[in-house]
C-alpha atoms as a PDB file:
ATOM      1  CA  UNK A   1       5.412  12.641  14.014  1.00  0.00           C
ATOM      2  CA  UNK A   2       5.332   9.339  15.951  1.00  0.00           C
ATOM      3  CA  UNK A   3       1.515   7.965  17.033  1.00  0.00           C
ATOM      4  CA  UNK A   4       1.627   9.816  21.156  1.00  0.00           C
ATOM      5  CA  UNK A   5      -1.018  10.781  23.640  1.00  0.00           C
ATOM      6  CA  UNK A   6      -1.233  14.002  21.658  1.00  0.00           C
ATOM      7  CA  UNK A   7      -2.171  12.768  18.321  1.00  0.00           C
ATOM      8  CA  UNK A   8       0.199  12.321  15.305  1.00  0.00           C
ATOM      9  CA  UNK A   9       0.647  11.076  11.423  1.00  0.00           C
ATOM     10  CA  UNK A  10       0.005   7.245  10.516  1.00  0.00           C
ATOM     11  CA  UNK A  11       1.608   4.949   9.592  1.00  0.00           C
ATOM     12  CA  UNK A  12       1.328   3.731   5.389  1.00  0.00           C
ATOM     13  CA  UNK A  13      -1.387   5.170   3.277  1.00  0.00           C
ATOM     14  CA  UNK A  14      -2.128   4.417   0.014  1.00  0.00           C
ATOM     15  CA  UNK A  15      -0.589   5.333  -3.467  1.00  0.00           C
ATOM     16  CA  UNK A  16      -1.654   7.493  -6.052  1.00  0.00           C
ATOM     17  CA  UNK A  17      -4.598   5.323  -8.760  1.00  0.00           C
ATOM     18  CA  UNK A  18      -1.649   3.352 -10.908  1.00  0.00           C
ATOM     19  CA  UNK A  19      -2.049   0.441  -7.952  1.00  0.00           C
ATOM     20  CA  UNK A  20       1.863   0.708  -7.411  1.00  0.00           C
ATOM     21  CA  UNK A  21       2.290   0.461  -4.322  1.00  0.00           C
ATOM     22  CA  UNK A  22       6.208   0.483  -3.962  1.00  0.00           C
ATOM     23  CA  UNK A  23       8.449  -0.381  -0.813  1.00  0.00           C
ATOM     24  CA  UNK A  24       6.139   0.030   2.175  1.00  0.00           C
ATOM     25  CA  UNK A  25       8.922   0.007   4.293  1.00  0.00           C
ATOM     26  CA  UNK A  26       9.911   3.456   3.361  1.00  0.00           C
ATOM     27  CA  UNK A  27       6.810   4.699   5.324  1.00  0.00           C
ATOM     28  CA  UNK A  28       5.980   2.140   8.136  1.00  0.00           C
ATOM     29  CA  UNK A  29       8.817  -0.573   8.114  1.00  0.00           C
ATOM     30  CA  UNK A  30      11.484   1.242  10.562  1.00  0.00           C
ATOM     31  CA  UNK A  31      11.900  -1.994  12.610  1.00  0.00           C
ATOM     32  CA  UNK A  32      12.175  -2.378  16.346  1.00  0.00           C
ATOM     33  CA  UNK A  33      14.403  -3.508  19.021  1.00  0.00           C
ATOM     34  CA  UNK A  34      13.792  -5.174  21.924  1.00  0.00           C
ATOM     35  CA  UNK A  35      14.546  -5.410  25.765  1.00  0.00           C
ATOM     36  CA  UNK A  36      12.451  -8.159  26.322  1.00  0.00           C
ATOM     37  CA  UNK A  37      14.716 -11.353  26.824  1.00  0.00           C
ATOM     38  CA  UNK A  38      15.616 -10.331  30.739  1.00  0.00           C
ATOM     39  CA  UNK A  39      11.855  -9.786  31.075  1.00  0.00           C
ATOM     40  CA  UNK A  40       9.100 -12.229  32.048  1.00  0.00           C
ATOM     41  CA  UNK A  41       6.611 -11.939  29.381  1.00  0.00           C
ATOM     42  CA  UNK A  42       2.794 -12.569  30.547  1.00  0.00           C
ATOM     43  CA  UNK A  43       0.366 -14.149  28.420  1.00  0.00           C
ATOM     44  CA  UNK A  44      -1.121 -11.106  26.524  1.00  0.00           C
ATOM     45  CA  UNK A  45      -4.959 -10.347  27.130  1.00  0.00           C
ATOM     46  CA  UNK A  46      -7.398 -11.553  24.366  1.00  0.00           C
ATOM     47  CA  UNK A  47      -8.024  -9.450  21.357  1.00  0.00           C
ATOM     48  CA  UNK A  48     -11.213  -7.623  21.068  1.00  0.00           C
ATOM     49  CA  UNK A  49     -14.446 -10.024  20.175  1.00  0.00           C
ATOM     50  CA  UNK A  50     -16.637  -6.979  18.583  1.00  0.00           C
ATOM     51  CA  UNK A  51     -15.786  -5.684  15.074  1.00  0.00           C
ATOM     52  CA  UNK A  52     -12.988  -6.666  13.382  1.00  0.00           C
ATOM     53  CA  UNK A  53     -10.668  -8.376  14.525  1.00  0.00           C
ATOM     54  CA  UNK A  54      -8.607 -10.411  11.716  1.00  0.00           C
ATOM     55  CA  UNK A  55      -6.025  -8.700   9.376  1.00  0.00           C
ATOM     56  CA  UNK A  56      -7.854  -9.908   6.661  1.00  0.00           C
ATOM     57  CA  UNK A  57     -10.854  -7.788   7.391  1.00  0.00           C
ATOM     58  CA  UNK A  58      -9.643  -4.568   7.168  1.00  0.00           C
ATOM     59  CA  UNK A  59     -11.522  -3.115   4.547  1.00  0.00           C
ATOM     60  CA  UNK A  60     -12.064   0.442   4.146  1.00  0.00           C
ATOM     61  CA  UNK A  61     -14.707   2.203   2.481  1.00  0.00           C
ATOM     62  CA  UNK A  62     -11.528   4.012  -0.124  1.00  0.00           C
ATOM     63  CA  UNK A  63     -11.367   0.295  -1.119  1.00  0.00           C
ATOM     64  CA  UNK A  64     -14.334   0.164  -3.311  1.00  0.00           C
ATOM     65  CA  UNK A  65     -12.692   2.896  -5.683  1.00  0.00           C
ATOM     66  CA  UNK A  66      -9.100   1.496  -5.657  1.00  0.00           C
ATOM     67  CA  UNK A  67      -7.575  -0.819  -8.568  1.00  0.00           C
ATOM     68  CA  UNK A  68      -7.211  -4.973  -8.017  1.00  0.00           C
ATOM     69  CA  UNK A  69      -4.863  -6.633  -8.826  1.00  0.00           C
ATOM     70  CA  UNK A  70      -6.443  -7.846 -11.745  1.00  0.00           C
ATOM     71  CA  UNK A  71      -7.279  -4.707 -12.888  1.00  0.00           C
ATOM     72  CA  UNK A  72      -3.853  -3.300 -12.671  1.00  0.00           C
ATOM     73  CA  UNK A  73      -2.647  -5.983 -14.879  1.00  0.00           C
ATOM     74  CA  UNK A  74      -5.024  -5.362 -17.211  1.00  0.00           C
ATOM     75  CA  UNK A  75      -4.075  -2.067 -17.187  1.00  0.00           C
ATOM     76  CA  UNK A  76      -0.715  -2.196 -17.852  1.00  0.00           C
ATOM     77  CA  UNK A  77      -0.265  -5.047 -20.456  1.00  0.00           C
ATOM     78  CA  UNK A  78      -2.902  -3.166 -22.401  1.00  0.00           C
ATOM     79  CA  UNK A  79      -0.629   0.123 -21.692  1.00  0.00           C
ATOM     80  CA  UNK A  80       2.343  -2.314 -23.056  1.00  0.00           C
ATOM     81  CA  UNK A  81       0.411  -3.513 -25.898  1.00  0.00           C
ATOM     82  CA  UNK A  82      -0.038   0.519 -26.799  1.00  0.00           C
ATOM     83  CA  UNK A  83       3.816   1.591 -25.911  1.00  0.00           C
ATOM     84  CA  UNK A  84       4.783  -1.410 -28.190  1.00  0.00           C
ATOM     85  CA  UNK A  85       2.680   0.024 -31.098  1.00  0.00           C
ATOM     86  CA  UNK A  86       3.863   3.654 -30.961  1.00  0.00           C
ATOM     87  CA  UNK A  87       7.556   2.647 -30.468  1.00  0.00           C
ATOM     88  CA  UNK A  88       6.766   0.704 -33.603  1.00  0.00           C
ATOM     89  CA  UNK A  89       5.537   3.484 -35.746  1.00  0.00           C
ATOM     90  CA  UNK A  90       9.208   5.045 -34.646  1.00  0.00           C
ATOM     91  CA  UNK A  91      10.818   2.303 -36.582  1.00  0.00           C
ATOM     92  CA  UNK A  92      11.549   0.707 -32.969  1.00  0.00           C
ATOM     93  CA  UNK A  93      10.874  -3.327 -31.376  1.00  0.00           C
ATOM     94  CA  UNK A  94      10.818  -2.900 -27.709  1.00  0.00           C
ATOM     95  CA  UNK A  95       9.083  -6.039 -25.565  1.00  0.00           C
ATOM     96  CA  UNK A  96       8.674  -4.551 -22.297  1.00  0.00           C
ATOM     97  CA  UNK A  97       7.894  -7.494 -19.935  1.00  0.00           C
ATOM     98  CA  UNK A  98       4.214  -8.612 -18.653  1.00  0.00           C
ATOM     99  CA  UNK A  99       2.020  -7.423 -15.895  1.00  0.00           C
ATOM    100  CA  UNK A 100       1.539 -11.065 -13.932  1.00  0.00           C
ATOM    101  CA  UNK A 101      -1.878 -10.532 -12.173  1.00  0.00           C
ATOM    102  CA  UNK A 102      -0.776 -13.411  -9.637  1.00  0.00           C
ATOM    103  CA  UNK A 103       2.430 -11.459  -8.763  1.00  0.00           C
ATOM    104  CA  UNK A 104       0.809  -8.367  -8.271  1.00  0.00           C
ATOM    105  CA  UNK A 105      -1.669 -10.196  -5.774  1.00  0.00           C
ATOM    106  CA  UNK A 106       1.582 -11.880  -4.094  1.00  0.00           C
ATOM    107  CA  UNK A 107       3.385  -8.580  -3.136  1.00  0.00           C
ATOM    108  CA  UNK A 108      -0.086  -6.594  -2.428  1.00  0.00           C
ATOM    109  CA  UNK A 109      -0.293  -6.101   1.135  1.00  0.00           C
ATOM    110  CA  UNK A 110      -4.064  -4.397   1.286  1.00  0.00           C
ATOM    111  CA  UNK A 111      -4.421  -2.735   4.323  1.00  0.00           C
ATOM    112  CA  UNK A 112      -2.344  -4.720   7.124  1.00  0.00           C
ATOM    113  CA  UNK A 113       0.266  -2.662   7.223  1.00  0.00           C
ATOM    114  CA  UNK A 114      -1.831   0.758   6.939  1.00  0.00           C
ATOM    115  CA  UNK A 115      -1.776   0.787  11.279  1.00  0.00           C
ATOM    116  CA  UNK A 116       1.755  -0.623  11.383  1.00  0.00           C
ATOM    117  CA  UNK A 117       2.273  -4.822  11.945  1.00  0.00           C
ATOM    118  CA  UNK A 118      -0.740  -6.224  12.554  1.00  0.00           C
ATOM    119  CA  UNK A 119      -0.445  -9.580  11.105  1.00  0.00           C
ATOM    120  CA  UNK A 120       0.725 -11.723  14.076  1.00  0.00           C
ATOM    121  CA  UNK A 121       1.508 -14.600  11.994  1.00  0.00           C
ATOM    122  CA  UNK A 122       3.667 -12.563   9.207  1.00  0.00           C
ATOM    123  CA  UNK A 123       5.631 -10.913  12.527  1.00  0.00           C
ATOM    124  CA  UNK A 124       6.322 -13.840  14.365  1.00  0.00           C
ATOM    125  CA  UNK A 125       8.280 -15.700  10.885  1.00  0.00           C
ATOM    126  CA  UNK A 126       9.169 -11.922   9.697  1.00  0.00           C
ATOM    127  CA  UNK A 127       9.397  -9.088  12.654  1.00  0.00           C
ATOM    128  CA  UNK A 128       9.163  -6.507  11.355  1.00  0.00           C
ATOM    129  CA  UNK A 129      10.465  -6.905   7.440  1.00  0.00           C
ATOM    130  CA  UNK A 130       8.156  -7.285   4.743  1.00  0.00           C
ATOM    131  CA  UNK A 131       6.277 -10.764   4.594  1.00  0.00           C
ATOM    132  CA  UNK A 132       6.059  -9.963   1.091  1.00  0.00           C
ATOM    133  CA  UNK A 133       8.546  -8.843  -1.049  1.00  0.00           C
ATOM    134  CA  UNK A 134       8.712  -5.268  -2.136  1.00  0.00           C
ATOM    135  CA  UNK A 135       6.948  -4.388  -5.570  1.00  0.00           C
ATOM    136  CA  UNK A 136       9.850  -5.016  -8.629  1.00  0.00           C
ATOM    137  CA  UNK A 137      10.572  -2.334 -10.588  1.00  0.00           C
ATOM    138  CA  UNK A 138      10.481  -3.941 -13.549  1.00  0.00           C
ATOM    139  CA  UNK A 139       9.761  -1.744 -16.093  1.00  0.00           C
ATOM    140  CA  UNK A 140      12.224   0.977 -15.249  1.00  0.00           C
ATOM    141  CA  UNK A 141      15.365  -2.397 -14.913  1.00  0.00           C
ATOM    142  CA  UNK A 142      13.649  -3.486 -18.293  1.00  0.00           C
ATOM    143  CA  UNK A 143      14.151   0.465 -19.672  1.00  0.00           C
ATOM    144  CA  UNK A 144      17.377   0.828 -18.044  1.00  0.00           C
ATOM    145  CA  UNK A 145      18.657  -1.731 -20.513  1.00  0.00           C
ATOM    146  CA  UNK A 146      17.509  -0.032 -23.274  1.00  0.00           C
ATOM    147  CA  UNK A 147      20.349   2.011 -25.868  1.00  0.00           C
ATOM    148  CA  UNK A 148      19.969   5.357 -25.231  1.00  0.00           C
ATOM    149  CA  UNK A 149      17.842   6.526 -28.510  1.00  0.00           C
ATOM    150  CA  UNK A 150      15.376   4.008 -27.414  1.00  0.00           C
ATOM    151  CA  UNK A 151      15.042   5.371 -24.193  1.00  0.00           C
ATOM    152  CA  UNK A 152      14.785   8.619 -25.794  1.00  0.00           C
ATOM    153  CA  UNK A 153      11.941   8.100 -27.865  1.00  0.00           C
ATOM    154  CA  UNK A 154       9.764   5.704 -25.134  1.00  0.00           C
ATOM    155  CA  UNK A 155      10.376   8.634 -22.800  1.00  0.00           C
ATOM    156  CA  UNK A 156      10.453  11.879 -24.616  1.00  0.00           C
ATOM    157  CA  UNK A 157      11.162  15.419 -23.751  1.00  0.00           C
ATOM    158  CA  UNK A 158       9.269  18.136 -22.163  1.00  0.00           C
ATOM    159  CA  UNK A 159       8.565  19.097 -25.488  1.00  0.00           C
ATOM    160  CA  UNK A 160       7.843  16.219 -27.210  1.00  0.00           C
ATOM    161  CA  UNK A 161       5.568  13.702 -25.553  1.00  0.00           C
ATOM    162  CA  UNK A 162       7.526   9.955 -25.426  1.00  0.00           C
ATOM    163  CA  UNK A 163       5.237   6.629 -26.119  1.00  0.00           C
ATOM    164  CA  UNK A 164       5.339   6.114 -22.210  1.00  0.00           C
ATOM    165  CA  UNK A 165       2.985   9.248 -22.010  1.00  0.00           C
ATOM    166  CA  UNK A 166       1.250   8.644 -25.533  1.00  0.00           C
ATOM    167  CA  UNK A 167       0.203   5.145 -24.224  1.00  0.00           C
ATOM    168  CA  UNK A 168      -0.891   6.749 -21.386  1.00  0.00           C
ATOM    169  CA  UNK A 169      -3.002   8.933 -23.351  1.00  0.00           C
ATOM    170  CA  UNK A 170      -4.665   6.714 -25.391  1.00  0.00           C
ATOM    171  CA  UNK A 171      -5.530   4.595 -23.181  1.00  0.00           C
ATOM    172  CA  UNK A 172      -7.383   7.221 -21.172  1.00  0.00           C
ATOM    173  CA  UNK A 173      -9.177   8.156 -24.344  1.00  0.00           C
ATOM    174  CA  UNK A 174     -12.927   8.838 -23.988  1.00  0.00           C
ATOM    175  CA  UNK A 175     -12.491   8.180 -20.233  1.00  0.00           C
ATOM    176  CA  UNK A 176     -14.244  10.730 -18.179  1.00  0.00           C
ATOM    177  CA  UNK A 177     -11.571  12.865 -15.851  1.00  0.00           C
ATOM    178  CA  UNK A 178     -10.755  12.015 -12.545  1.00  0.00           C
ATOM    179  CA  UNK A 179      -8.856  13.062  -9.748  1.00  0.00           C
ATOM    180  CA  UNK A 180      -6.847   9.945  -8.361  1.00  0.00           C
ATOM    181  CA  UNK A 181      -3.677  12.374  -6.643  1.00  0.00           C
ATOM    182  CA  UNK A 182      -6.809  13.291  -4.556  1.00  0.00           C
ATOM    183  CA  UNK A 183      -7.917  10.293  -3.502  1.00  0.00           C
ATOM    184  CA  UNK A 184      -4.768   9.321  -2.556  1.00  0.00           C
ATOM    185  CA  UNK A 185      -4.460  12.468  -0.631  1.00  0.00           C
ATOM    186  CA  UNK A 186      -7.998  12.116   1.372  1.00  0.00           C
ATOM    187  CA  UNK A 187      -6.029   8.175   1.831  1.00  0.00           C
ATOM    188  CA  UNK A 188      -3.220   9.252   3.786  1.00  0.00           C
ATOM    189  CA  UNK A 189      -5.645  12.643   6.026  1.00  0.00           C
ATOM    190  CA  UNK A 190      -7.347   9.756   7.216  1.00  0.00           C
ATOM    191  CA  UNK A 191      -5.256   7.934   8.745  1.00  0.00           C
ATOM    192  CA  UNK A 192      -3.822  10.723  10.084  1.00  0.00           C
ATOM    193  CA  UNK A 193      -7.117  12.421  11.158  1.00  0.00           C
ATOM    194  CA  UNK A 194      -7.996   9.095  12.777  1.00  0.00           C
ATOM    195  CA  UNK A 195      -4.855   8.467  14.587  1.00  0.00           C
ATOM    196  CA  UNK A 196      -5.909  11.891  16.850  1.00  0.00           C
ATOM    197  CA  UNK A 197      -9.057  10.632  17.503  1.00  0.00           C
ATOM    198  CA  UNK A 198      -9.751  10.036  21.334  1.00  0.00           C
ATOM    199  CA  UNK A 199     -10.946   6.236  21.309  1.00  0.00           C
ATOM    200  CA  UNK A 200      -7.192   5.845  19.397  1.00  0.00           C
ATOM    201  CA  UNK A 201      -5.221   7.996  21.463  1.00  0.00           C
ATOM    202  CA  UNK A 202      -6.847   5.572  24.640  1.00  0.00           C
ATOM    203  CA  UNK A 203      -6.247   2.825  22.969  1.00  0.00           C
ATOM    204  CA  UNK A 204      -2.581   3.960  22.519  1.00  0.00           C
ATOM    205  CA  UNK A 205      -2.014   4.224  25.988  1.00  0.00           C
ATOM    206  CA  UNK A 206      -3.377   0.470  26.682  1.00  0.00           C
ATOM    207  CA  UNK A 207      -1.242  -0.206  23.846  1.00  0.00           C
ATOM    208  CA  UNK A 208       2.088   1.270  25.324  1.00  0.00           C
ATOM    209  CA  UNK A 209       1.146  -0.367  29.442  1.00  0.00           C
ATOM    210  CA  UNK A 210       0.531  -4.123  27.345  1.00  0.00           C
ATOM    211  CA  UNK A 211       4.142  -3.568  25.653  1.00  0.00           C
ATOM    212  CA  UNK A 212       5.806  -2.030  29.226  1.00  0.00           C
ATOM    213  CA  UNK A 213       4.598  -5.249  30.837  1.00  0.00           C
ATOM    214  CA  UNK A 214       6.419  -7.652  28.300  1.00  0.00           C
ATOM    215  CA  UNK A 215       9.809  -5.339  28.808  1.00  0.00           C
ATOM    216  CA  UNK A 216       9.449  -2.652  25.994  1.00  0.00           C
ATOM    217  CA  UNK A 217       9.446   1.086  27.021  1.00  0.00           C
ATOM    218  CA  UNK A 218       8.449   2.233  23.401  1.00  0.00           C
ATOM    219  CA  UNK A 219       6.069   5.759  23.498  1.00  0.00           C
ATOM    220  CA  UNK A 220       4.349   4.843  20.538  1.00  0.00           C
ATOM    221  CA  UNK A 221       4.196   1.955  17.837  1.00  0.00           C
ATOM    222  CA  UNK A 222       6.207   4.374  15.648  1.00  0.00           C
ATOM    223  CA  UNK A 223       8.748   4.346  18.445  1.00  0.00           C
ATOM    224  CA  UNK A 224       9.274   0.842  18.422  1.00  0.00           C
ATOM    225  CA  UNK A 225       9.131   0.216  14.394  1.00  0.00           C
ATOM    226  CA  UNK A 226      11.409   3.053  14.168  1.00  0.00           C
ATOM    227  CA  UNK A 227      14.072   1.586  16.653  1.00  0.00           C
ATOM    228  CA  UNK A 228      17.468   2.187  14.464  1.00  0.00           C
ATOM    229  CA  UNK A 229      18.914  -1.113  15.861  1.00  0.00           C
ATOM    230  CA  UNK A 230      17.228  -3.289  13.135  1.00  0.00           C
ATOM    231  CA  UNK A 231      18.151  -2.528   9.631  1.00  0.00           C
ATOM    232  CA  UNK A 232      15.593  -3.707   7.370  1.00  0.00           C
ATOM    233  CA  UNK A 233      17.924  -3.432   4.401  1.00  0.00           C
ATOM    234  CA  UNK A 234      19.034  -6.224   4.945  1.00  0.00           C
ATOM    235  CA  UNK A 235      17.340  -9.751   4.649  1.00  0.00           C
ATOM    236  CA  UNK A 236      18.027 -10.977   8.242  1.00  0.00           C
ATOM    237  CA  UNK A 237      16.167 -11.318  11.001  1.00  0.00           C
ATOM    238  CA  UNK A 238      17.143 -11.684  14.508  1.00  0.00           C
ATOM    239  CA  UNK A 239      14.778 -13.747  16.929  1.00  0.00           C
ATOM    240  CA  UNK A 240      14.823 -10.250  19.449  1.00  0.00           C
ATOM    241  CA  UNK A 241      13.012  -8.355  16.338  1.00  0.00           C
ATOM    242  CA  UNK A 242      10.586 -11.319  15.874  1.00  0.00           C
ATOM    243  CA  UNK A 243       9.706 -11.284  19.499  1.00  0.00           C
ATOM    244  CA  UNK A 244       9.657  -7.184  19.511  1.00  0.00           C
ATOM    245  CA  UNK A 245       7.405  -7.409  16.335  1.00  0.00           C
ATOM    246  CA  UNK A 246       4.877  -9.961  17.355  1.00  0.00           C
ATOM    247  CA  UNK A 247       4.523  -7.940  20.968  1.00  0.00           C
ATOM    248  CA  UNK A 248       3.672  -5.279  19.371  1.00  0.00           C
ATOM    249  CA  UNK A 249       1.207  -6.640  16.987  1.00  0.00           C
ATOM    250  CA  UNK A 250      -0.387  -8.845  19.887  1.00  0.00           C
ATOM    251  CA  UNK A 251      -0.687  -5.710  21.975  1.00  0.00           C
ATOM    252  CA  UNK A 252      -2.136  -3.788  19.171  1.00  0.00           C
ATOM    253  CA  UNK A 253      -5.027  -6.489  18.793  1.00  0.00           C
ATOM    254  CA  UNK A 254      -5.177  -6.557  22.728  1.00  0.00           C
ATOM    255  CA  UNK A 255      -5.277  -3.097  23.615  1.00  0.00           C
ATOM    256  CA  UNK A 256      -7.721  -2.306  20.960  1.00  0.00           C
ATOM    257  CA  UNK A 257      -5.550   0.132  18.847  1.00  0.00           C
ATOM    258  CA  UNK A 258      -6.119  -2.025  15.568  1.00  0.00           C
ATOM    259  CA  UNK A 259     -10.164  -2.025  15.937  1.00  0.00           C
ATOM    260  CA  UNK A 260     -10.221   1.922  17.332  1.00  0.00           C
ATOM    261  CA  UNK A 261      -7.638   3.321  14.172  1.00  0.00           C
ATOM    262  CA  UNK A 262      -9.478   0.692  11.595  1.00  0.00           C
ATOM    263  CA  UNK A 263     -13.089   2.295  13.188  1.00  0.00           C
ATOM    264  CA  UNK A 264     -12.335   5.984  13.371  1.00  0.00           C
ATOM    265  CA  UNK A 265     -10.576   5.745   9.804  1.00  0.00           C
ATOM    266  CA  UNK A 266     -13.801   4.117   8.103  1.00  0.00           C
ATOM    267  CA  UNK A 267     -15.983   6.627   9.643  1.00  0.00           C
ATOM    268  CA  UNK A 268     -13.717   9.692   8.129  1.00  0.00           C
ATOM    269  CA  UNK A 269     -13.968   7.522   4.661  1.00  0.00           C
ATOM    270  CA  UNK A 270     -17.300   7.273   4.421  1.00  0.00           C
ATOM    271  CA  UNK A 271     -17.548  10.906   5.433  1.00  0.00           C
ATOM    272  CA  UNK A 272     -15.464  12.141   2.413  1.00  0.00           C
ATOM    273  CA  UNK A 273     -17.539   9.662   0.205  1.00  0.00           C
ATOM    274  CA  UNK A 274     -20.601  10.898   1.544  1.00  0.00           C
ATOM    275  CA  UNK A 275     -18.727  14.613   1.080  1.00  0.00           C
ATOM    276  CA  UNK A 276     -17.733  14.495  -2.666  1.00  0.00           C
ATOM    277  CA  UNK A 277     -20.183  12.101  -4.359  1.00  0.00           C
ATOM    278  CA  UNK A 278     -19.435  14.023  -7.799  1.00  0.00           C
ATOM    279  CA  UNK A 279     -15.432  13.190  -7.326  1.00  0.00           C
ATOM    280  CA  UNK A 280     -15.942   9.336  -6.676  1.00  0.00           C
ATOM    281  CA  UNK A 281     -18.585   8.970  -9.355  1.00  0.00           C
ATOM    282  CA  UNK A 282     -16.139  10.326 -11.500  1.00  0.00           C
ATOM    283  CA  UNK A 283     -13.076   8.241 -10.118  1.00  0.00           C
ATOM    284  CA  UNK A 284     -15.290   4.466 -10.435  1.00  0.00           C
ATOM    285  CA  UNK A 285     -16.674   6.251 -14.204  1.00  0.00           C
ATOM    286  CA  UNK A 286     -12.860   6.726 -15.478  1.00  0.00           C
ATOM    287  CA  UNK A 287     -11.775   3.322 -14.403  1.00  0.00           C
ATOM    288  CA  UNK A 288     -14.764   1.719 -15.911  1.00  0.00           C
ATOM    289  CA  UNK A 289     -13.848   2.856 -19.216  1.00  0.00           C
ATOM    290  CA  UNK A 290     -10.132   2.477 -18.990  1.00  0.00           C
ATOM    291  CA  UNK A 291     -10.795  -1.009 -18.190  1.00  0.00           C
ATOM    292  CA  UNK A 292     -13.214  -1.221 -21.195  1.00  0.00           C
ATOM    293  CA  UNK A 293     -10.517   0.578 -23.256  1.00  0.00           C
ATOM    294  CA  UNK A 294      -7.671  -1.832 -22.214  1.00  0.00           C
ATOM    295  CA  UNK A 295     -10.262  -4.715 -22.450  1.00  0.00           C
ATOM    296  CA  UNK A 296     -10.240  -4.027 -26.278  1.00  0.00           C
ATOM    297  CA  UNK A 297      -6.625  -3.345 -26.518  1.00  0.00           C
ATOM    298  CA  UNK A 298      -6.031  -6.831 -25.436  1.00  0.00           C
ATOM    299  CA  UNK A 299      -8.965  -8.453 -27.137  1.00  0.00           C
ATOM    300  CA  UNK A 300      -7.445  -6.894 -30.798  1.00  0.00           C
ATOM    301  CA  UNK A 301      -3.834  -7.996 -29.476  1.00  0.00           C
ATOM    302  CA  UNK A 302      -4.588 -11.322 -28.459  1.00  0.00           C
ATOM    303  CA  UNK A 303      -8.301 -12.340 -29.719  1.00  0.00           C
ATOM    304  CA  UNK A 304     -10.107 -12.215 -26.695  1.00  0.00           C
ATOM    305  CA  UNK A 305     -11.749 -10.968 -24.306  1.00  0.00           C
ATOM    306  CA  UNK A 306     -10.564  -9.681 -20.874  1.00  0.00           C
ATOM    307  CA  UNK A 307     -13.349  -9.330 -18.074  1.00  0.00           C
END
């Protein structure tokens, strides 16, 4: 449902606990088109001076509970280190490629697309494609390679468990459960919850008069990302999406709509936190000791320590 006067769904929320975050443009990155270039475009207002108003600060309370970057590669070379040692014991060498910490960070976009293009830098240079590119798939292109027993045994059957899922499991050993689906879920009611919320719908409405004014007739910032003209697909860019893009972002800031969504979605957060104490104590418990487990995986595999 596209962001109206009336309410409606967001725009990206965030994954389920694994920290992959996949192509964001599959929920927010529908691209735009533009009938600005006949129209005289006014200097936008200023953004708002209260609260936040940088990309960069757009933390949310969810964050606290949610993997780094770091972590995730910890995570998964230790689940690598595990997979390698079970395919092993199958009579099996597999070397399934590295978790690069500094790659993850690269292609993490945090929260600035969570409200749609809000970094006026990144839509300027990039409209309304990704500034960063999408999340590489590389275990799956390193599996795909694999013969076909190989892949049998790393994946298994419904009936027999592969090493993918028997890494899994032993790296969650001892680790208390946790419900990370659900987190993800509460993620994404958020943003939607917050999106109805009256200071956003206003804010909307300044946001659609600021993009009428520089030659856009767009209901909604869902409207205009979802314009079918641009085909993010493909790596080009066309200087009518860049203009389209960074109107829309400067009109978010302008209007309000980033500070009003960011607001009313951290107030819902803290709500559920404050809700289900038992379910995030469990969620930061079962990552502690995951971490601790694949902290020792590593240290045995490569004699040290990882913090």
């Amino acid at each position: 449902m596209p962001l109206t006067d009336a309410g409606s769904a967001g725009f990206r929320a965030w994954p389920p606990e694994t920290g992959r975050r996949g192509v964001i443009a599959s929920t927010v990155l529908l691209a735009v088109a533009t009938a600005a270039c006949a129209a005289e475009r006014p200097p936008a207002p200023p953004a708002p001076t209260q609260g936040v108003t940088v990309v960069e600060k757009l933390v949310l309370p969810f964050d606290a509970y949610k993997t780094t970057p770091k972590q995730r590669a910890t995570l998964g070379n230790a689940h690598n280190r595990l997979l390698v040692a079970c395919m092993r014991e199958q009579g099996i060498t597999v070397t399934p490629p590295d978790e690069d910490p500094r790659t993850l960070a690269a292609i993490d976009p945090g929260n600035s697309r969570r409200y749609g293009v809000t970094d006026i830098d990144a839509a300027r240079t990039h409209g309304y494609h990704l500034a960063r590119p999408p999340a590489p798939n590389t275990t799956d292109a390193w599996a795909a390679k694999l013969p076909e027993q190989t892949r049998h045994r790393l994946y298994g059957t419904a009936a027999d468990r592969g090493c993918v899922d028997q890494a899994t499991l032993d790296l969650d050993k001892g680790a208390p459960k946790a419900d990370w689906s659900w987190l993800a879920r509460q993620d994404a009611v958020t943003l939607e919850q917050a999106a109805k919320d009256p200071s956003v719908v206003a804010a909307t409405k300044r946001w659609r008069e600021c993009m009428s004014k520089a030659g856009h007739s767009y209901a909604s910032p869902e409207a205009a990302i979802g314009d079918e003209r641009w085909n993010l697909d493909q790596p080009q860019v066309s200087e009518a999406e860049k203009r389209a893009a960074t109107d829309d972002t400067t009109c978010k800031w302008s209007s309000g709509l980033v500070l009003a969504w960011y607001t009313a979605d951290a107030e819902r957060q803290d709500k559920v936190i404050t809700d289900n104490p038992a379910r995030f104590s469990a969620l930061r418990a079962n990552l502690k000791q995951r971490l601790k487990r694949a902290s020792a995986v590593l240290a045995a595999d490569e004699g040290r320590e990882v913090r």
